[in-house]
Protein backbone atom coordinates (compact mmCIF):
# COMPACT_ATOMS: atom_id res chain seq x y z
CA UNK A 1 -8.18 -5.28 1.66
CA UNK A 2 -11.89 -4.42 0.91
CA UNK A 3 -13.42 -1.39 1.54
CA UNK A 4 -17.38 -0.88 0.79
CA UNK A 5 -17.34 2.22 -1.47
CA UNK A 6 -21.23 2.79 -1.24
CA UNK A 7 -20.75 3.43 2.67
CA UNK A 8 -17.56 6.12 2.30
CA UNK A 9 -20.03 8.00 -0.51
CA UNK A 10 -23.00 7.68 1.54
CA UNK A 11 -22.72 10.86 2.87
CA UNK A 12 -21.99 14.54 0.78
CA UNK A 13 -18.05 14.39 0.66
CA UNK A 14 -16.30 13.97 -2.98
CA UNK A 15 -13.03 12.60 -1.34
CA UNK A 16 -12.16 10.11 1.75
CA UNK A 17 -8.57 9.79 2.80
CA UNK A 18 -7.67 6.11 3.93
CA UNK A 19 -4.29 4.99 5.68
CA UNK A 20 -4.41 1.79 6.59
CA UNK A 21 -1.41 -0.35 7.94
CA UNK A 22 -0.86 -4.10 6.78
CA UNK A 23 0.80 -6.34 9.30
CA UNK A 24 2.86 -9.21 7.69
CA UNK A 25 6.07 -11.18 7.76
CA UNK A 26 6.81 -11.68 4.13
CA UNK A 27 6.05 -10.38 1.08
CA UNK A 28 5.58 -12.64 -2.26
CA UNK A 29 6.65 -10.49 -5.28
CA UNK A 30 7.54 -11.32 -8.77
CA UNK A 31 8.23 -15.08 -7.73
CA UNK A 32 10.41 -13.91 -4.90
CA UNK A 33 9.67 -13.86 -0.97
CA UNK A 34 11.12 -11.14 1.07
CA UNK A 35 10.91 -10.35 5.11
CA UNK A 36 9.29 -7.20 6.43
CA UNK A 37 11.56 -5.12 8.51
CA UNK A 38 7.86 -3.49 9.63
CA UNK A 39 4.54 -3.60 8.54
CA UNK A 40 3.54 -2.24 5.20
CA UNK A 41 1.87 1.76 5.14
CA UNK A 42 -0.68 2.06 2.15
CA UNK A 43 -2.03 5.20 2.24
CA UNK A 44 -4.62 6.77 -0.23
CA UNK A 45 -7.19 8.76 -1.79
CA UNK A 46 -10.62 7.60 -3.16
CA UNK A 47 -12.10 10.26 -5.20
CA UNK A 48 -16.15 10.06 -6.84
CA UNK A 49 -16.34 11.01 -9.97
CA UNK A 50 -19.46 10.45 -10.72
CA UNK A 51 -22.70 7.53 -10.42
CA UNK A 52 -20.47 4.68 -9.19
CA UNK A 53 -17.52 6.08 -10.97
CA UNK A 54 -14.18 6.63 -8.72
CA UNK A 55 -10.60 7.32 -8.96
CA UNK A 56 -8.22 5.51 -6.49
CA UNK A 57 -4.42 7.38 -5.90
CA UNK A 58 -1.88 6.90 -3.21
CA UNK A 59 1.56 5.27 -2.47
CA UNK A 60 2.79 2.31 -0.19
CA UNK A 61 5.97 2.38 2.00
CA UNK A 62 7.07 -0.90 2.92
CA UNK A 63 10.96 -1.86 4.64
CA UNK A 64 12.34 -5.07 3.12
CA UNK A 65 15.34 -7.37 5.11
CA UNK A 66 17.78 -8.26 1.99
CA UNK A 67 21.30 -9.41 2.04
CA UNK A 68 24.27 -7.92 0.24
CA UNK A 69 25.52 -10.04 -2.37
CA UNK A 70 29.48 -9.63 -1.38
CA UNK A 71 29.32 -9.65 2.27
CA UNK A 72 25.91 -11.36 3.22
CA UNK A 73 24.95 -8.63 5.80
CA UNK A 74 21.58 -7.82 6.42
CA UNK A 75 20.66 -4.73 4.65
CA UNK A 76 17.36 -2.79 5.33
CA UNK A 77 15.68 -1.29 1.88
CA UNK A 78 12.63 1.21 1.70
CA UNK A 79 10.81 0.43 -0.93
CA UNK A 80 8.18 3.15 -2.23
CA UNK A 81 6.05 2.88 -5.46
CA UNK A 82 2.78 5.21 -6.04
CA UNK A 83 -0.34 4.29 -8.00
CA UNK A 84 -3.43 6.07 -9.59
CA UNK A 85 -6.47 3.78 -10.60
């Protein structure tokens, strides 16, 4: 995902808010591939903190289709993980 920084800032605001939803069938993570129950939420907050200087925070929400161990059902997991950059 790119988004053109220059544009957002273009304006007077210090701040955008961006939630943006990524539609895909797998994820490839840590060597390992894993369905999506539903599309992926990323959500997140670009801050300018100065000349060309920003700080990026926000979290992502995504459902992954695993399968217990012992009985092999289908079991639905909500993974959530924040990040600041």
């Amino acid at each position: 995902m790119h988004i053109n920084l220059t544009e957002l800032f273009s304006q007077t605001v210090e701040d955008v808010t961006i939630r943006r939803t990524l539609e895909m069938d797998r994820l490839e993570f840590g060597g390992e591939s894993f369905e999506l129950n539903k599309p992926i939420n990323i959500e997140f907050e670009v801050t300018q903190l100065g000349e060309g200087e920003y700080l990026t925070q926000g979290k992502v929400e995504a459902e992954l289709v695993m399968y217990c161990n012992r009985c092999m059902n289908e079991v639905i997991s909500i993974v959530e993980g924040q990040f600041t950059k």
